[in-house]
C-alpha atoms as a PDB file:
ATOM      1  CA  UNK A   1     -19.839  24.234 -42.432  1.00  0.00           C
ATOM      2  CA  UNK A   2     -21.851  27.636 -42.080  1.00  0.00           C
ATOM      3  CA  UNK A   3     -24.590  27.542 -44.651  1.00  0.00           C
ATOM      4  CA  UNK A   4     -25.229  24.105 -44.837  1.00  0.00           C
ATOM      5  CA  UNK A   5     -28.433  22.461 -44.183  1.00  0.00           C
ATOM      6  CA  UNK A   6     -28.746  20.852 -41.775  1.00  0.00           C
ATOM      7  CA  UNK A   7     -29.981  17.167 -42.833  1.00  0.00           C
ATOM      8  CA  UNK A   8     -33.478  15.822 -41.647  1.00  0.00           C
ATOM      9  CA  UNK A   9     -33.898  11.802 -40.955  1.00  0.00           C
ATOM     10  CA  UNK A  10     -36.926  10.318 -41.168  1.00  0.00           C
ATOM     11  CA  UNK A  11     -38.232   7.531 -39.732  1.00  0.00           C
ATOM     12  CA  UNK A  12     -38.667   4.263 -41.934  1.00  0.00           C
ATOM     13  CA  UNK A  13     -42.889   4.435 -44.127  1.00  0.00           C
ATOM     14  CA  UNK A  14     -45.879   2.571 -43.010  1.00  0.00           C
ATOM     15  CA  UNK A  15     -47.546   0.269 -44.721  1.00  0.00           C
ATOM     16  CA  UNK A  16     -50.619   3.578 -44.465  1.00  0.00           C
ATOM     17  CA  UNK A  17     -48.167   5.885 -44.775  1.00  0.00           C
ATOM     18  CA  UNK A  18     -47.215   4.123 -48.218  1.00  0.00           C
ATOM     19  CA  UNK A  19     -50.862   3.643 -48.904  1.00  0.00           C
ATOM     20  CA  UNK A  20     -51.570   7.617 -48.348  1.00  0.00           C
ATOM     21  CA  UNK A  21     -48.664   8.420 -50.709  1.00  0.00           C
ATOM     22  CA  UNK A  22     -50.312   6.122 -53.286  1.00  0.00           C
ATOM     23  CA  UNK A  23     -53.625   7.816 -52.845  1.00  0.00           C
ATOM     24  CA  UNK A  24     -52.372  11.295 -53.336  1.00  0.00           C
ATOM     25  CA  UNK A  25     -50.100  10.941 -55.993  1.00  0.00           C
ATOM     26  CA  UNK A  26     -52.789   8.984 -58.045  1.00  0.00           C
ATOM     27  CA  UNK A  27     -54.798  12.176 -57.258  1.00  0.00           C
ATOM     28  CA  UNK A  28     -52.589  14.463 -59.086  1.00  0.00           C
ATOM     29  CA  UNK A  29     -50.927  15.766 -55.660  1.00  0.00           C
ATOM     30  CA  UNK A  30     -47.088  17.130 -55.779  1.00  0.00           C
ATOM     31  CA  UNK A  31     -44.205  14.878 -54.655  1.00  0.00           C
ATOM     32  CA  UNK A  32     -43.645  18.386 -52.399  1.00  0.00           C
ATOM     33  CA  UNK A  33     -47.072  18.419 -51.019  1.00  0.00           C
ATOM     34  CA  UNK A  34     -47.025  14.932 -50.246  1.00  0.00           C
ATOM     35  CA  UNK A  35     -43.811  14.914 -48.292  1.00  0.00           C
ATOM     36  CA  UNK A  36     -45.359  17.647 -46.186  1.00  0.00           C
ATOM     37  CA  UNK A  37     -48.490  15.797 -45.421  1.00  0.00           C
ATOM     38  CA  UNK A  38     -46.806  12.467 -44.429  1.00  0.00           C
ATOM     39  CA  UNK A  39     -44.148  14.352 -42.672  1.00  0.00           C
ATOM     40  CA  UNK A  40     -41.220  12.495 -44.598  1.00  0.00           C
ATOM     41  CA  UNK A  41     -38.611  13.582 -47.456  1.00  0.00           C
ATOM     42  CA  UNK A  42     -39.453  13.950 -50.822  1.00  0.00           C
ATOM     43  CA  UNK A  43     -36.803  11.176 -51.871  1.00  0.00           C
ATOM     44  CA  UNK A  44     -38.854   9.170 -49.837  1.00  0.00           C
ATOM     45  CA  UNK A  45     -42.124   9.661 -51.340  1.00  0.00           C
ATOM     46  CA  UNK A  46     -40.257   9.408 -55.124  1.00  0.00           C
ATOM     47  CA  UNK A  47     -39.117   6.456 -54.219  1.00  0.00           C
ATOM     48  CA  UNK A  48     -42.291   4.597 -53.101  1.00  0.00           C
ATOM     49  CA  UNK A  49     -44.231   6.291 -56.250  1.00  0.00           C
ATOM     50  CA  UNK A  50     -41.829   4.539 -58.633  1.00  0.00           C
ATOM     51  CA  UNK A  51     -42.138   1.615 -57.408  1.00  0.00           C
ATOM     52  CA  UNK A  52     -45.786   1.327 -57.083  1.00  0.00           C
ATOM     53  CA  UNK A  53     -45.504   2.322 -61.316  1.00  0.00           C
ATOM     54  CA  UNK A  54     -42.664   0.071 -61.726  1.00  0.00           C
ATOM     55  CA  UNK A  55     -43.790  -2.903 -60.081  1.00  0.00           C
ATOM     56  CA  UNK A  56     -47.622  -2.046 -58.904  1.00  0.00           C
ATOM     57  CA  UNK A  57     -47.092  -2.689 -54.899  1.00  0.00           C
ATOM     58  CA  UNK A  58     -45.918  -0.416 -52.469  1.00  0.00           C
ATOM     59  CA  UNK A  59     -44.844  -3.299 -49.746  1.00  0.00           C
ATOM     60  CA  UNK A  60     -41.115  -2.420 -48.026  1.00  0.00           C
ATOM     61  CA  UNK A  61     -38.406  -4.849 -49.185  1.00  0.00           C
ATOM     62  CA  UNK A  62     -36.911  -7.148 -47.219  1.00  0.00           C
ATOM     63  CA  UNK A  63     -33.535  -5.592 -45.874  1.00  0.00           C
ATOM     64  CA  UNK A  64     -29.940  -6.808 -47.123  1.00  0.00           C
ATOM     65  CA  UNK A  65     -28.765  -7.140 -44.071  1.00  0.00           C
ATOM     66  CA  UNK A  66     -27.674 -10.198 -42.282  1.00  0.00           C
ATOM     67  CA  UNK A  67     -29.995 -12.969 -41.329  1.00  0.00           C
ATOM     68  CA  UNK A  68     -31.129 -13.215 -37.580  1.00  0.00           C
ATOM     69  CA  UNK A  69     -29.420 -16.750 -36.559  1.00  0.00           C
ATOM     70  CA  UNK A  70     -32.303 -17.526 -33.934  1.00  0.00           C
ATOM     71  CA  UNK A  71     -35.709 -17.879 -33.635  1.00  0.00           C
ATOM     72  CA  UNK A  72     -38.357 -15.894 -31.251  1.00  0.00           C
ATOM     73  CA  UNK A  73     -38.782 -18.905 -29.219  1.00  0.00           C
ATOM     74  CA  UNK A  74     -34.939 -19.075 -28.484  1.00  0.00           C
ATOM     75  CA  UNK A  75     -34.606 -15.442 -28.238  1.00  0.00           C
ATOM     76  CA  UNK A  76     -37.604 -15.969 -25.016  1.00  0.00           C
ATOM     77  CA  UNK A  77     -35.361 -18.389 -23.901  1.00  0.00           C
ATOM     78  CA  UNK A  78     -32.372 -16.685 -23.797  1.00  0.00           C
ATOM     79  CA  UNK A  79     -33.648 -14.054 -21.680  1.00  0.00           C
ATOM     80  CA  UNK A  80     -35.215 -16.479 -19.321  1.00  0.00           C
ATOM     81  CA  UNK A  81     -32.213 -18.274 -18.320  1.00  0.00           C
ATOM     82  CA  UNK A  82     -30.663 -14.920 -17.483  1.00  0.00           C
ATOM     83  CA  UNK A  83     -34.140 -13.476 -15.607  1.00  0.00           C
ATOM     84  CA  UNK A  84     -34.026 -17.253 -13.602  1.00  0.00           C
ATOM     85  CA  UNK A  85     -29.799 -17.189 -13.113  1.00  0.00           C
ATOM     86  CA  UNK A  86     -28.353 -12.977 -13.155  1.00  0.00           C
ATOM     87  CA  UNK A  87     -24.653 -14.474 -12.789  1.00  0.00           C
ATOM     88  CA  UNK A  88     -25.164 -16.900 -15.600  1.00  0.00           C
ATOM     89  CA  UNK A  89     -22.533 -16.846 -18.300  1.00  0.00           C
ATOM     90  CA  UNK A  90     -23.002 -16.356 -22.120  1.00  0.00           C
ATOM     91  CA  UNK A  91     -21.132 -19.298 -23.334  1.00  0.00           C
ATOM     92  CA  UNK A  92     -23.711 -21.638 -20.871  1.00  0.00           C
ATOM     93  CA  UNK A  93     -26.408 -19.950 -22.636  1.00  0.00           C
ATOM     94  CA  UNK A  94     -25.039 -20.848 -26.022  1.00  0.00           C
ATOM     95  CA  UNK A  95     -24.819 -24.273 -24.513  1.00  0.00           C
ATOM     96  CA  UNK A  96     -28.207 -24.550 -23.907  1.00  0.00           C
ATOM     97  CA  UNK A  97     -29.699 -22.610 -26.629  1.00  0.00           C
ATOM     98  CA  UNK A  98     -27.576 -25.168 -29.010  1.00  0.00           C
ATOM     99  CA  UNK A  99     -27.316 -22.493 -31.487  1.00  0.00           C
ATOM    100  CA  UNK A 100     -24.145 -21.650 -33.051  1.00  0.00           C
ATOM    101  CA  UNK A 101     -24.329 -17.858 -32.169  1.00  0.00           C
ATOM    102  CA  UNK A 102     -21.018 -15.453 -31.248  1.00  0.00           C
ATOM    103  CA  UNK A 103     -20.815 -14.088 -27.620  1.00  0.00           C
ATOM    104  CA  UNK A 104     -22.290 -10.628 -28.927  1.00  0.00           C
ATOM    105  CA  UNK A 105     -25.364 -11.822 -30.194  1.00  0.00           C
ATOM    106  CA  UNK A 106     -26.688 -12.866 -26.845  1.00  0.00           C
ATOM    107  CA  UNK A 107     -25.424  -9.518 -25.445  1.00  0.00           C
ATOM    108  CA  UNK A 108     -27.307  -8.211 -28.245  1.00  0.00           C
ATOM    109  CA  UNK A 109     -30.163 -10.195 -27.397  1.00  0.00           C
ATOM    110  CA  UNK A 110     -30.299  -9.439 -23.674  1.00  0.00           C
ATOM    111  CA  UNK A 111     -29.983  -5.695 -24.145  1.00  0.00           C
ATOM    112  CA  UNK A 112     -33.188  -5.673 -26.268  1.00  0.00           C
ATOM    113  CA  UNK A 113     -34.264  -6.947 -23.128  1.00  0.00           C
ATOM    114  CA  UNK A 114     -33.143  -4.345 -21.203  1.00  0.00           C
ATOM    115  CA  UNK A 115     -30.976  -6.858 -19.437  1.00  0.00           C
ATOM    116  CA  UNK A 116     -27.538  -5.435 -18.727  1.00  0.00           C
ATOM    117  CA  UNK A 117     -23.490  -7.155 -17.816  1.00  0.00           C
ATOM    118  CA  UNK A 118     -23.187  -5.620 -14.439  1.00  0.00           C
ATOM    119  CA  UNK A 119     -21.086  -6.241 -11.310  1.00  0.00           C
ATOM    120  CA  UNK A 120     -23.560  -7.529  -8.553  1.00  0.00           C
ATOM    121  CA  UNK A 121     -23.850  -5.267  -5.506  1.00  0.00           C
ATOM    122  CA  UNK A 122     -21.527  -7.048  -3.062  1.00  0.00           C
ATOM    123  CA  UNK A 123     -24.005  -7.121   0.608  1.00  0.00           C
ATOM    124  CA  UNK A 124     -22.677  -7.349   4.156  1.00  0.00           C
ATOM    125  CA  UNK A 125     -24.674 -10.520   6.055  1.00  0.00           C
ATOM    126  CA  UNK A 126     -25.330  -8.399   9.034  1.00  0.00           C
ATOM    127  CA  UNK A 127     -27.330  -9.563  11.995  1.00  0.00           C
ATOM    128  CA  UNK A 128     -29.053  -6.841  14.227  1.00  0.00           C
ATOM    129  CA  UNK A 129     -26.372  -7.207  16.654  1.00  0.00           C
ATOM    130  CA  UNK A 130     -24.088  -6.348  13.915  1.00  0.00           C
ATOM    131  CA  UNK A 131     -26.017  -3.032  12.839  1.00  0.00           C
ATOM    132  CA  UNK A 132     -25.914  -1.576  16.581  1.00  0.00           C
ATOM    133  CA  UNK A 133     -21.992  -2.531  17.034  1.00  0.00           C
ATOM    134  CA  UNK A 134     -21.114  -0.840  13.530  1.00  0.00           C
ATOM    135  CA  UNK A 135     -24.034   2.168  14.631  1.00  0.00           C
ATOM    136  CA  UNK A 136     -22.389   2.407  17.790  1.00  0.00           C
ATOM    137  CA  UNK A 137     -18.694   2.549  16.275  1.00  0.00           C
ATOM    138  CA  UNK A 138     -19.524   5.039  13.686  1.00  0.00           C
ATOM    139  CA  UNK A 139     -21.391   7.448  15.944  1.00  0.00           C
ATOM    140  CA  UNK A 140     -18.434   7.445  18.596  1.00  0.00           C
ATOM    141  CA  UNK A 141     -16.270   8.525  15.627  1.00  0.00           C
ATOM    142  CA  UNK A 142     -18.675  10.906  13.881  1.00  0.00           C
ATOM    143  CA  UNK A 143     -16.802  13.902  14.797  1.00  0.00           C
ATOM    144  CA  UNK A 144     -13.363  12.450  12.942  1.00  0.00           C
ATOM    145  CA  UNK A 145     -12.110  14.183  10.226  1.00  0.00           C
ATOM    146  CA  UNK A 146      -9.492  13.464   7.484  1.00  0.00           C
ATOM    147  CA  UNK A 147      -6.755  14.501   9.623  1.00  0.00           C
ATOM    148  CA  UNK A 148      -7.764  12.035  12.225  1.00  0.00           C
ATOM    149  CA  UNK A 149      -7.936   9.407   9.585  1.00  0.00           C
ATOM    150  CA  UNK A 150      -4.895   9.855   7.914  1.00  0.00           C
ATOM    151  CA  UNK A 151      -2.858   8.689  11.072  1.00  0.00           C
ATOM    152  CA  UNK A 152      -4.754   4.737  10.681  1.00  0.00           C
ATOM    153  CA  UNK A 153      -2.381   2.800   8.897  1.00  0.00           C
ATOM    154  CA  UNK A 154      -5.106   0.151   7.283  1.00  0.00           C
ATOM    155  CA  UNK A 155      -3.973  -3.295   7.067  1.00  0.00           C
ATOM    156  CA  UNK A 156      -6.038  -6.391   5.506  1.00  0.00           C
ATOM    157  CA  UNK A 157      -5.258  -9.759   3.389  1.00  0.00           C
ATOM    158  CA  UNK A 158      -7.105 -10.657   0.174  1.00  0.00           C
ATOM    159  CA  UNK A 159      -6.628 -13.601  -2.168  1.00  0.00           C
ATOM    160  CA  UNK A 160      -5.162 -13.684  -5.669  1.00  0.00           C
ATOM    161  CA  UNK A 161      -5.573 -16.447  -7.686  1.00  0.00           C
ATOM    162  CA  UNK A 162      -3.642 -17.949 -11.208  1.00  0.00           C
ATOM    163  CA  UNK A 163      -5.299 -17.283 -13.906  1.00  0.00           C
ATOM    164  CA  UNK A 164      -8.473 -14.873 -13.992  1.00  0.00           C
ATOM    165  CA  UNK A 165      -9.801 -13.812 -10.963  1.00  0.00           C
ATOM    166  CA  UNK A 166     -12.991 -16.065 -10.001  1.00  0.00           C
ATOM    167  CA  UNK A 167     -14.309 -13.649  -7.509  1.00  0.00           C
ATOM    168  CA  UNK A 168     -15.246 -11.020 -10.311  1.00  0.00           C
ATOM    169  CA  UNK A 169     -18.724 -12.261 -11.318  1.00  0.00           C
ATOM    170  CA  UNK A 170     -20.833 -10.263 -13.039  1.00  0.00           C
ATOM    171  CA  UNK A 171     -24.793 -10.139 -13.223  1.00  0.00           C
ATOM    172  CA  UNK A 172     -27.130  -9.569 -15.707  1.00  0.00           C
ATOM    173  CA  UNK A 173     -30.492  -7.458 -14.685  1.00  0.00           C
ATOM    174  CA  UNK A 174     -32.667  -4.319 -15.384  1.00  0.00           C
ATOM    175  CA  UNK A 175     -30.827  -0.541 -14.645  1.00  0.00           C
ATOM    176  CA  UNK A 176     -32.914  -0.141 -11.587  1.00  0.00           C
ATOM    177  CA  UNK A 177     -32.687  -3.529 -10.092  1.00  0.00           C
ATOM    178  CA  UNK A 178     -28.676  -2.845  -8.799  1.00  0.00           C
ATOM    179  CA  UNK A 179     -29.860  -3.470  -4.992  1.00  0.00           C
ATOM    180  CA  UNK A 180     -32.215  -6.337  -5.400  1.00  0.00           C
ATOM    181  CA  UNK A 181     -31.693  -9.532  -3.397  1.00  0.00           C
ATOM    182  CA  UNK A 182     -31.475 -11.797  -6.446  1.00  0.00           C
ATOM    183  CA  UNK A 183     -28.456  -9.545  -8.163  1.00  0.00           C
ATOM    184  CA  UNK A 184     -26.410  -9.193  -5.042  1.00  0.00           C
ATOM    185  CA  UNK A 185     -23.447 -11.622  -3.674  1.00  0.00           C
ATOM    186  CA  UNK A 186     -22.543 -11.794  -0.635  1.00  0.00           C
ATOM    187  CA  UNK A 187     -18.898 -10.246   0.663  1.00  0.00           C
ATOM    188  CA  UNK A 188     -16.621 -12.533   2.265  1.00  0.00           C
ATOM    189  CA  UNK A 189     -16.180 -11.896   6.160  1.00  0.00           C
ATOM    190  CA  UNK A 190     -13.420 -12.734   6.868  1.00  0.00           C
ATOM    191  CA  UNK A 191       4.665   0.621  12.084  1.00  0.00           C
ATOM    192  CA  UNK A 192       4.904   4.062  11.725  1.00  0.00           C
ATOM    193  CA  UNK A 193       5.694   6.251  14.755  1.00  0.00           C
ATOM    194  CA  UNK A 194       2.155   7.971  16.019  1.00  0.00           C
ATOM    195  CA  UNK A 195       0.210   5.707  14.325  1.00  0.00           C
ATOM    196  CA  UNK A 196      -2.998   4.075  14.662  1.00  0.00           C
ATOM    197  CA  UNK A 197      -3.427  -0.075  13.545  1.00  0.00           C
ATOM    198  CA  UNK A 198      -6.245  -1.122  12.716  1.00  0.00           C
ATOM    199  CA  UNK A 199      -7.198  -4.674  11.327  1.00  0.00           C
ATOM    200  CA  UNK A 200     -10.170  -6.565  10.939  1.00  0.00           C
ATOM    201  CA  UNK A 201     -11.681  -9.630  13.013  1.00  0.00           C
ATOM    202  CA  UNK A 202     -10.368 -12.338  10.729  1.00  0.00           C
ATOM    203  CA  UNK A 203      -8.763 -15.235  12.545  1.00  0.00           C
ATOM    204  CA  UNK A 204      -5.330 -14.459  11.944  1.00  0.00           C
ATOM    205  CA  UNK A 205      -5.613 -10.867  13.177  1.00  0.00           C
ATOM    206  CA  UNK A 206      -7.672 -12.162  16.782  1.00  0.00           C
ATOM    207  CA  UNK A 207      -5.205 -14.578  17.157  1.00  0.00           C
ATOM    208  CA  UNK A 208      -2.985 -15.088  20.581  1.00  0.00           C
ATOM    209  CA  UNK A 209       0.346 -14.433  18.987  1.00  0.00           C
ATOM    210  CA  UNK A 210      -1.020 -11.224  16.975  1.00  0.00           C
ATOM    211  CA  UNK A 211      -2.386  -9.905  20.129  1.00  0.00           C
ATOM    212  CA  UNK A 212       0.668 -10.462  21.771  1.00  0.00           C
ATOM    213  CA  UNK A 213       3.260  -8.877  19.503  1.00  0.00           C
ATOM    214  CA  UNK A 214       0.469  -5.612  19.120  1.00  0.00           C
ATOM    215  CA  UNK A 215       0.150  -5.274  22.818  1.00  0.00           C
ATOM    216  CA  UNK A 216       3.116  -2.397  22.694  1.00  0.00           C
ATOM    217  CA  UNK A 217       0.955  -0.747  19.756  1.00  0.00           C
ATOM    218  CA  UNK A 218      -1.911   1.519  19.155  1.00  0.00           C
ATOM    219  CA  UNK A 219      -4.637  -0.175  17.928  1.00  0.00           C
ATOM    220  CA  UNK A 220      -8.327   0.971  16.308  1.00  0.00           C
ATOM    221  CA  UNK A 221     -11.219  -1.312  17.588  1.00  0.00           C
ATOM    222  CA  UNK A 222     -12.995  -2.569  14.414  1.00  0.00           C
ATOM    223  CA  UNK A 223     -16.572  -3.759  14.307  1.00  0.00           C
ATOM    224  CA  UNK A 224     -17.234  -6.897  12.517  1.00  0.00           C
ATOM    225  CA  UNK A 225     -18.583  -7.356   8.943  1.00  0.00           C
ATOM    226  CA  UNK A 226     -17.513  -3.389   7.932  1.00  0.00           C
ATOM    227  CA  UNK A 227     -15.449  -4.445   4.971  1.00  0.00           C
ATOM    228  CA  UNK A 228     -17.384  -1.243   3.302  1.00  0.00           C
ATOM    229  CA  UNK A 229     -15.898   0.836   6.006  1.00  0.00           C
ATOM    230  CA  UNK A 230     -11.950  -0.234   5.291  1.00  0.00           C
ATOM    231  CA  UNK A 231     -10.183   1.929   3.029  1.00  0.00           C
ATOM    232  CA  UNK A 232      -7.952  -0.783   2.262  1.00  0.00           C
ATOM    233  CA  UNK A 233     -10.802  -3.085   0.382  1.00  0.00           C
ATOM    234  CA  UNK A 234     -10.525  -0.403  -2.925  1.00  0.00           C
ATOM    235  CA  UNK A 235      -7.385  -1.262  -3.212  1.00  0.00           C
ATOM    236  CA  UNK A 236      -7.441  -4.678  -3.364  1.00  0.00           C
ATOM    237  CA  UNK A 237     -10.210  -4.047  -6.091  1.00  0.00           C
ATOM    238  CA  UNK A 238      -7.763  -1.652  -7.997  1.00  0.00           C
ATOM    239  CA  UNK A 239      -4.966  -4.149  -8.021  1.00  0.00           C
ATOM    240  CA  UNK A 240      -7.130  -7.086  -9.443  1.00  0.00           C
ATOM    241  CA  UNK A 241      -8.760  -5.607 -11.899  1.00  0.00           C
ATOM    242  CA  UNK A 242      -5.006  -4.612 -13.319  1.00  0.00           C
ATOM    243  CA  UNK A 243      -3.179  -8.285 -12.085  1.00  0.00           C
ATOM    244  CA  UNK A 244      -3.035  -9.858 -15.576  1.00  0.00           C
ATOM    245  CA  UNK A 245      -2.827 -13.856 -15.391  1.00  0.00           C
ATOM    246  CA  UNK A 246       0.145 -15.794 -13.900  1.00  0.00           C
ATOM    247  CA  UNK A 247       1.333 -19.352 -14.344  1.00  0.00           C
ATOM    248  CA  UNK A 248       3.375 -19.764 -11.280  1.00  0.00           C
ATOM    249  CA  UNK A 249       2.738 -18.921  -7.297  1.00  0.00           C
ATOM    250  CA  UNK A 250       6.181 -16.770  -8.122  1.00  0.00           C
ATOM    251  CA  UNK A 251       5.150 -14.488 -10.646  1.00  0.00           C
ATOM    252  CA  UNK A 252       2.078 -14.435  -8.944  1.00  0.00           C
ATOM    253  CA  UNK A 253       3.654 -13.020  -6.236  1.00  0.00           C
ATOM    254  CA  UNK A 254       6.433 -10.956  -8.179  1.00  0.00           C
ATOM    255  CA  UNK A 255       2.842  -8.844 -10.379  1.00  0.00           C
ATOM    256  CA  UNK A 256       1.074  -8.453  -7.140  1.00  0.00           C
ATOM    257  CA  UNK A 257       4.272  -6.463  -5.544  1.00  0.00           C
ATOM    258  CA  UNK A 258       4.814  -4.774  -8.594  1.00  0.00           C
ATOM    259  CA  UNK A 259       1.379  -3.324  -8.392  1.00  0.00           C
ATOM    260  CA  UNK A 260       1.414  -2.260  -4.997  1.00  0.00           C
ATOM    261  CA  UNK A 261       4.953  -0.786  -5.103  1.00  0.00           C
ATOM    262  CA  UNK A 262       3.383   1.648  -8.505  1.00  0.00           C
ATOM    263  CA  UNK A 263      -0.202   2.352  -6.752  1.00  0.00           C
ATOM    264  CA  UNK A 264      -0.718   6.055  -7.298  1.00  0.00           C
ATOM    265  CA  UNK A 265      -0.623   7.665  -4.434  1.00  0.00           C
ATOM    266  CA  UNK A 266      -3.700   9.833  -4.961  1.00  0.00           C
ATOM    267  CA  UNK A 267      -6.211   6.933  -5.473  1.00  0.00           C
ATOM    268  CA  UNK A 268      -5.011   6.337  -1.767  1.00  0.00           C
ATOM    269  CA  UNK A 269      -5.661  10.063  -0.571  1.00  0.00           C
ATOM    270  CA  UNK A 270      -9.368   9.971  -2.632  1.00  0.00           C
ATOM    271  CA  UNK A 271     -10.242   7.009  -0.404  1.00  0.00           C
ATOM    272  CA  UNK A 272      -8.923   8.241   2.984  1.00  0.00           C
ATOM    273  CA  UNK A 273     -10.971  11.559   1.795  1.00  0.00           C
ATOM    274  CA  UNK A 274     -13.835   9.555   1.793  1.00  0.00           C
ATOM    275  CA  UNK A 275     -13.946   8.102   5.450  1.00  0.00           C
ATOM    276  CA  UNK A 276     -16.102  10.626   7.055  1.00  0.00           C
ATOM    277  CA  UNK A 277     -18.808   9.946   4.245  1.00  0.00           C
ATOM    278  CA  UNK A 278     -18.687   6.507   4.969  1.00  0.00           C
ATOM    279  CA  UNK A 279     -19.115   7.047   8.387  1.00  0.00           C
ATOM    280  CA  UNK A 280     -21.981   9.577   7.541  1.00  0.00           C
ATOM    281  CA  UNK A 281     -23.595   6.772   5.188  1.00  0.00           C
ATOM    282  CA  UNK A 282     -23.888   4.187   7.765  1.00  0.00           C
ATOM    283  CA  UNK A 283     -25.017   6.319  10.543  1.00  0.00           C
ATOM    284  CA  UNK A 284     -27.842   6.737   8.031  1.00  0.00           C
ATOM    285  CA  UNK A 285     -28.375   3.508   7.615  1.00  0.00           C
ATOM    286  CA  UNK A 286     -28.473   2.670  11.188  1.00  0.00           C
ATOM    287  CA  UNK A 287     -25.462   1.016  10.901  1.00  0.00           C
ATOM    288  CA  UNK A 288     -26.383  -1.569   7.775  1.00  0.00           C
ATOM    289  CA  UNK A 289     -24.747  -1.681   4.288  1.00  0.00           C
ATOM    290  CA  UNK A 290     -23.795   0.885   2.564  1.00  0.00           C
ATOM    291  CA  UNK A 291     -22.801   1.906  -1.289  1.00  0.00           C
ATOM    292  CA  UNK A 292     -19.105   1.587  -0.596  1.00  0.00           C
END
């Protein structure tokens, strides 16, 4: 509202802050000079004045708020199990701690500790030989643009499971510790007319009888262990992260359809957009993992 004050916090008194107020206001100071001097409000200083009358100490109460439900000692060892396992879960810590605390309080716990839920950064096992074939492959493609890319119909497989999805671990660690060994997992390796196929080097795609019935068709060489390159690995991590649990191999089946049939279109264009930067990223890398 226009001509309102604007309201000032201040920080919670000292023990010598309360101390200074004490000596001041015994020597015939102002509540309004005091406040100034200590740099707090004048409720503030009121406050600790009446109760050093009223009760002759000017220690801070204990707060009204809820008890803390563990100890330091299990606090330090809450945060170790996590520093020793990233991808441990809370209810194992709760197991171990053997303190009946919610879920929260250990995220609560953690965070103090600057230790964060995060997905782990998921790393490509690549061998030197791998980095020069992938170098090699993006460089001889450099010059292909979204136009060029947009003619590659992507094709891939990817597991679902019943129930949750138990390839979606998370991590805990520090905000600057995404690419560190310790917090990373590692990835598995595993017709339209004037179109381009291109698959990966799983077994079922370098199979006899796959190379056989392609032999008539178009198809893009592929470089091993360059899951970050495919397009098509996004969208398996859009539809699992909407795939809501299934009892049956059926329904399974029937939600995963469903999903793909009423995948917007445009998440599909953002990640064909993004080929040449992927390209662009792994030519920087010589040819080793990149952030996609």
């Amino acid at each position: 509202m226009p001509g309102k004050r604007a309201r000032i916090h201040f920080s919670q008194l000292s023990e010598c802050e309360r101390g200074l107020i004490i000596v001041m206001k015994t020597a015939g100071w102002s509540t309004r000079r005091v406040a100034g001097q200590v740099d707090s409000s004048e409720c503030d200083v009121r406050n600790c004045w009446e109760q050093w009358t009223r009760e002759g100490t000017h220690a801070r109460k204990t707060g009204s708020g809820a008890t803390r439900k563990t100890t330091r000692r299990e606090d330090r060892r809450i945060v170790r199990q996590a520093l020793v396992d990233p991808t441990v879960t809370r209810s194992t810590i709760r197991a171990d701690v053997g303190v009946a605390i919610v879920p929260q309080t250990i995220s609560r716990h953690l965070t103090e500790a600057n230790l964060n839920s995060k997905r782990p950064f998921r790393a490509l096992p690549l061998t030197p030989e791998h980095r020069q074939l992938r170098l090699h492959w993006c460089k001889a493609r450099s010059m292909w643009n979204v136009t060029d890319f947009q003619k590659v119909v992507f094709s891939d497989e990817s597991r679902f499971v019943l129930g949750t999805d138990d390839n979606r671990v998370r991590a805990w660690r520090h905000p600057d510790e995404r690419y560190n060994s310790p917090h990373n997992v590692l990835r598995h390796t595993a017709h339209t007319a004037g179109a381009i196929l291109q698959q990966d080097n799983a077994l079922p795609h370098t199979a006899k009888v796959a190379h056989d019935f392609l032999r008539h068709f178009q198809t893009l060489p592929w470089p091993v262990r360059s899951s970050d390159l495919s397009s098509v690995e996004h969208v398996w991590d859009q539809l699992k992260r909407q795939i809501t649990s299934c009892h049956s191999v059926h329904y399974l089946e029937l939600a995963v359809q469903d999903l793909w049939a009423h995948l917007p279109q445009e998440n599909i264009r953002c990640l064909i957009n993004s080929k040449p930067d992927r390209m662009a990223a792994c030519i920087a890398a010589g040819g080793g993992p990149t952030r996609y």
